[in-house]
PDB file of N, CA and C in Angstrom:
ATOM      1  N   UNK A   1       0.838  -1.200   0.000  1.00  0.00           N
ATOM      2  CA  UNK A   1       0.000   0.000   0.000  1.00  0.00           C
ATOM      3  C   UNK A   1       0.877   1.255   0.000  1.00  0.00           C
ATOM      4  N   UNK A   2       1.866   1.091   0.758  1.00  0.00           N
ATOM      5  CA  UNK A   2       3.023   2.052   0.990  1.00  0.00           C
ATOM      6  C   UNK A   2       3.525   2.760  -0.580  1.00  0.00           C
ATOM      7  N   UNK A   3       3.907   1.755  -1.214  1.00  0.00           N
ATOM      8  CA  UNK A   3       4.615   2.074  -2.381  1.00  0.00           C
ATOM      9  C   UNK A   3       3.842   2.226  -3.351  1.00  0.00           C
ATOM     10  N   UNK A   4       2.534   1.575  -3.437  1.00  0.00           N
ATOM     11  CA  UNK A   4       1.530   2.205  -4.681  1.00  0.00           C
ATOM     12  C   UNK A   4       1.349   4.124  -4.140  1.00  0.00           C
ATOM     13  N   UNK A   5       1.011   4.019  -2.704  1.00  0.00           N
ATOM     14  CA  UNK A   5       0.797   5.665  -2.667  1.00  0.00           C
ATOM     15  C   UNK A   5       2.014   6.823  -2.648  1.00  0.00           C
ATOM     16  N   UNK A   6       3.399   5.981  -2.959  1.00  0.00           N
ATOM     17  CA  UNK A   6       4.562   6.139  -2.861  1.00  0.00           C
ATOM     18  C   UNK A   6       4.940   6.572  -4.665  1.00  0.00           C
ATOM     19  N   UNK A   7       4.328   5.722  -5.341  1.00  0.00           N
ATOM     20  CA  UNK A   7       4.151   5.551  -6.698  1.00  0.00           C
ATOM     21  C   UNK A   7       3.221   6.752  -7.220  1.00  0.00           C
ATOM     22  N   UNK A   8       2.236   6.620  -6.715  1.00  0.00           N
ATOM     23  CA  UNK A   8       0.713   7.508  -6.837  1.00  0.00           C
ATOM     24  C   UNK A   8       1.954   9.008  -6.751  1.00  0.00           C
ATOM     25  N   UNK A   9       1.928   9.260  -5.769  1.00  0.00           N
ATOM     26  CA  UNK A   9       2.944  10.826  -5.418  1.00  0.00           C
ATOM     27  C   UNK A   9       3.902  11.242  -6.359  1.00  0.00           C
ATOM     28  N   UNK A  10       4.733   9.866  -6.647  1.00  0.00           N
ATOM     29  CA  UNK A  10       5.720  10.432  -7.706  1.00  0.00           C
ATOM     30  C   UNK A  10       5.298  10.780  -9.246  1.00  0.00           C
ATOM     31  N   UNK A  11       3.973  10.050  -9.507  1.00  0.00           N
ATOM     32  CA  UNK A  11       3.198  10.660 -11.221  1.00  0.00           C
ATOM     33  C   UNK A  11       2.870  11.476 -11.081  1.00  0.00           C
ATOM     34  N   UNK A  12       1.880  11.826  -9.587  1.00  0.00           N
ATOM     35  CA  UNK A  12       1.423  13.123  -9.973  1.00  0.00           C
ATOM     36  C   UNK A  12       1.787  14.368 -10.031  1.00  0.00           C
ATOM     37  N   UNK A  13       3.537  14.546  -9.332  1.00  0.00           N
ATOM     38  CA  UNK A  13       4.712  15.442  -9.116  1.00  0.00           C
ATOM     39  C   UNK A  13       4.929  15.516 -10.541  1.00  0.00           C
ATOM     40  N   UNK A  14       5.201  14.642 -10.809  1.00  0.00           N
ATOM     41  CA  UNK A  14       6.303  14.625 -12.409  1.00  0.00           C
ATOM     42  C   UNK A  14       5.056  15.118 -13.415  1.00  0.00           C
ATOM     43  N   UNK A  15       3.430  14.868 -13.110  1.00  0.00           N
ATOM     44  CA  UNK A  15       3.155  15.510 -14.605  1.00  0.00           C
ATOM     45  C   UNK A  15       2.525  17.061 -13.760  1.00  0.00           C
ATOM     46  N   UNK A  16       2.862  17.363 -12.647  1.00  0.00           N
ATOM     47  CA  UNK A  16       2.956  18.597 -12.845  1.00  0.00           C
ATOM     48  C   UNK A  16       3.941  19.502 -12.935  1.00  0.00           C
ATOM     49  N   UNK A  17       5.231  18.965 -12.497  1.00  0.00           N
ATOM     50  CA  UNK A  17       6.204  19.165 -13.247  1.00  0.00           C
ATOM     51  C   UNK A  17       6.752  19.424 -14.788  1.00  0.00           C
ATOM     52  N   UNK A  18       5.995  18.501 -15.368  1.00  0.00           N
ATOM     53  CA  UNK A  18       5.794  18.272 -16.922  1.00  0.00           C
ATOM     54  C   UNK A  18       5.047  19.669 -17.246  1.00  0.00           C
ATOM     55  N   UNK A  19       3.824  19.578 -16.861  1.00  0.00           N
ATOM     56  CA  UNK A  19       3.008  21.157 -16.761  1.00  0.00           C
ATOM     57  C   UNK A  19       3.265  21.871 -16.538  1.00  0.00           C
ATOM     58  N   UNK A  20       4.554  22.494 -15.511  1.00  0.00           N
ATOM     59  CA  UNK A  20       5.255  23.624 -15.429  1.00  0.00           C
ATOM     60  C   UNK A  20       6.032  23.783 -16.825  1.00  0.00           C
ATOM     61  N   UNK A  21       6.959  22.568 -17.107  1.00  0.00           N
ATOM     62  CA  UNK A  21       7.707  22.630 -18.071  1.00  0.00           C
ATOM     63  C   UNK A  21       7.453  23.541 -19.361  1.00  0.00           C
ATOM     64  N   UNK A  22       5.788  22.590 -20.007  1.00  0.00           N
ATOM     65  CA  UNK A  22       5.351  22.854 -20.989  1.00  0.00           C
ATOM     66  C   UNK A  22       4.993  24.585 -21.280  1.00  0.00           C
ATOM     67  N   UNK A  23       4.264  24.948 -19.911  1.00  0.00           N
ATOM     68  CA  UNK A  23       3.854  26.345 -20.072  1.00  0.00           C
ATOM     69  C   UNK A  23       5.025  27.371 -19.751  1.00  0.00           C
ATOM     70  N   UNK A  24       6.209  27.070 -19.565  1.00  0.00           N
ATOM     71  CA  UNK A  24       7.420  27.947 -19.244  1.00  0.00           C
ATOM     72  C   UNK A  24       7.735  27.680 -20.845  1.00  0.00           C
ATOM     73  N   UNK A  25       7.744  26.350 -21.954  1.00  0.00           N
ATOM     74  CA  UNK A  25       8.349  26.430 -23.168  1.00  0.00           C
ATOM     75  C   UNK A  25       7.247  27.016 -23.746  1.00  0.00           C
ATOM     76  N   UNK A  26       5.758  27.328 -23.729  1.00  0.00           N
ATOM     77  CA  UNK A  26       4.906  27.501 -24.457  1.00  0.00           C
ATOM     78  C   UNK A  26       4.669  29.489 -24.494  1.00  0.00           C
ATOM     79  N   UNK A  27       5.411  29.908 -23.122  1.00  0.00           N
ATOM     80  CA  UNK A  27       5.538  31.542 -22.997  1.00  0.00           C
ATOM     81  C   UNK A  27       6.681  31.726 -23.567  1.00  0.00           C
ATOM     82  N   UNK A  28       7.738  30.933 -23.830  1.00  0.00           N
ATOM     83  CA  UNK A  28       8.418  31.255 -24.012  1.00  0.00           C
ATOM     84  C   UNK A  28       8.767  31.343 -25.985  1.00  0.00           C
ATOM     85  N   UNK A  29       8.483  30.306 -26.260  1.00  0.00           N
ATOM     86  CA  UNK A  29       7.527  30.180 -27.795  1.00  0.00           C
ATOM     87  C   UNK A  29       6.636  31.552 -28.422  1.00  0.00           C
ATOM     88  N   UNK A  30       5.570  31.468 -27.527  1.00  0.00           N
ATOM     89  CA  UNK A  30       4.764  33.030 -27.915  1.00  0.00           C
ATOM     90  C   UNK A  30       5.994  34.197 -27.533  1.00  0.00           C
ATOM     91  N   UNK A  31       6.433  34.522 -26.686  1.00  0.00           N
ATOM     92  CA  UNK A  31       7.602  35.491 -26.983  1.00  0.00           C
ATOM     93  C   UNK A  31       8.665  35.710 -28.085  1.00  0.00           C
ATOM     94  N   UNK A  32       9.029  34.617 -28.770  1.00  0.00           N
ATOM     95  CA  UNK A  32       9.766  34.507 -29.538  1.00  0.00           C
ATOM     96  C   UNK A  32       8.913  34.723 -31.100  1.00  0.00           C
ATOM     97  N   UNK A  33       7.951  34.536 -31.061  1.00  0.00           N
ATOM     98  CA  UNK A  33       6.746  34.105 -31.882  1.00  0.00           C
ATOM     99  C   UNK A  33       6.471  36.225 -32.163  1.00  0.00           C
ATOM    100  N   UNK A  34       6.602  36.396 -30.975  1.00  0.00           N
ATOM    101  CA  UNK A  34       5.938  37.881 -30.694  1.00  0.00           C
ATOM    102  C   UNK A  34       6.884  38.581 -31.539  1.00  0.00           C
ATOM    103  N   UNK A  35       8.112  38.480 -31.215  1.00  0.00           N
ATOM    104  CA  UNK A  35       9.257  38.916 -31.178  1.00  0.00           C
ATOM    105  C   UNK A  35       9.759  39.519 -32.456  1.00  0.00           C
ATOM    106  N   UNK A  36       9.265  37.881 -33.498  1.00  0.00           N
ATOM    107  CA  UNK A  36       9.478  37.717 -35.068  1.00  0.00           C
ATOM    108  C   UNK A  36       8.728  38.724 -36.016  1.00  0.00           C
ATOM    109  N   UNK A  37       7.457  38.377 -35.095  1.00  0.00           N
ATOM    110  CA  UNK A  37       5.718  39.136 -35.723  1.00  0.00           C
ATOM    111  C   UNK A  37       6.578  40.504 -36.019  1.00  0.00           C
ATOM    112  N   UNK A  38       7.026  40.844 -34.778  1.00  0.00           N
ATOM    113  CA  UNK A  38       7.436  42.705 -34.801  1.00  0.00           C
ATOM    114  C   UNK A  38       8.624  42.949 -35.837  1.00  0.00           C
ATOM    115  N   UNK A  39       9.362  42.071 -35.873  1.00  0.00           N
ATOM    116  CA  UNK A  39      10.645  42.455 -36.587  1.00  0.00           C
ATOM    117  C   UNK A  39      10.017  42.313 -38.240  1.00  0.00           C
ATOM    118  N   UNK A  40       9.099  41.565 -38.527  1.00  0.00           N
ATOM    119  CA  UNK A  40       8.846  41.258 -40.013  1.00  0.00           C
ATOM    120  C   UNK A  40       7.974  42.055 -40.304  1.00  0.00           C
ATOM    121  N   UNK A  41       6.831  42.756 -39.184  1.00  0.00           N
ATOM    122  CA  UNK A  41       6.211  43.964 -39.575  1.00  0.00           C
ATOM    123  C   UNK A  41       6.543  45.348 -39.442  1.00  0.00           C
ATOM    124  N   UNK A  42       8.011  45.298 -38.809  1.00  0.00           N
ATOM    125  CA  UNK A  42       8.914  46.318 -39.248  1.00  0.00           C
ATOM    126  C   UNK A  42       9.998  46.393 -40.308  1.00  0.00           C
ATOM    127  N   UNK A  43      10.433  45.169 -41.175  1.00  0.00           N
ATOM    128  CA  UNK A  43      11.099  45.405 -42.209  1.00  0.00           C
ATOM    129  C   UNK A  43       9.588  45.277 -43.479  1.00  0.00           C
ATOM    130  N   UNK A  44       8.970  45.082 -43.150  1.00  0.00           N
ATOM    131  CA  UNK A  44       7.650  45.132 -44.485  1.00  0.00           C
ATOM    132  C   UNK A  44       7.113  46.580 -43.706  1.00  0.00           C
TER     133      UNK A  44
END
């Protein structure tokens, strides 16, 4: 019982971990994304 709720703790860490991950690469994406938008609607 120990180690299934031992088990249980460590998935649900790691996919919110995973979920931090994703939305730190996904702001960081739209920034870069932002970034481009401005530079190409300032050389056009």
């Amino acid at each position: 019982m120990c180690i299934l709720t031992m088990c249980w703790m460590l998935l649900h860490y790691g996919y919110y971990r995973f979920m931090d991950a994703a939305l730190f690469i996904g702001r960081s994406f739209h920034s870069v994304l932002l970034f481009v938008g401005q530079m190409v609607y300032l050389f056009i």
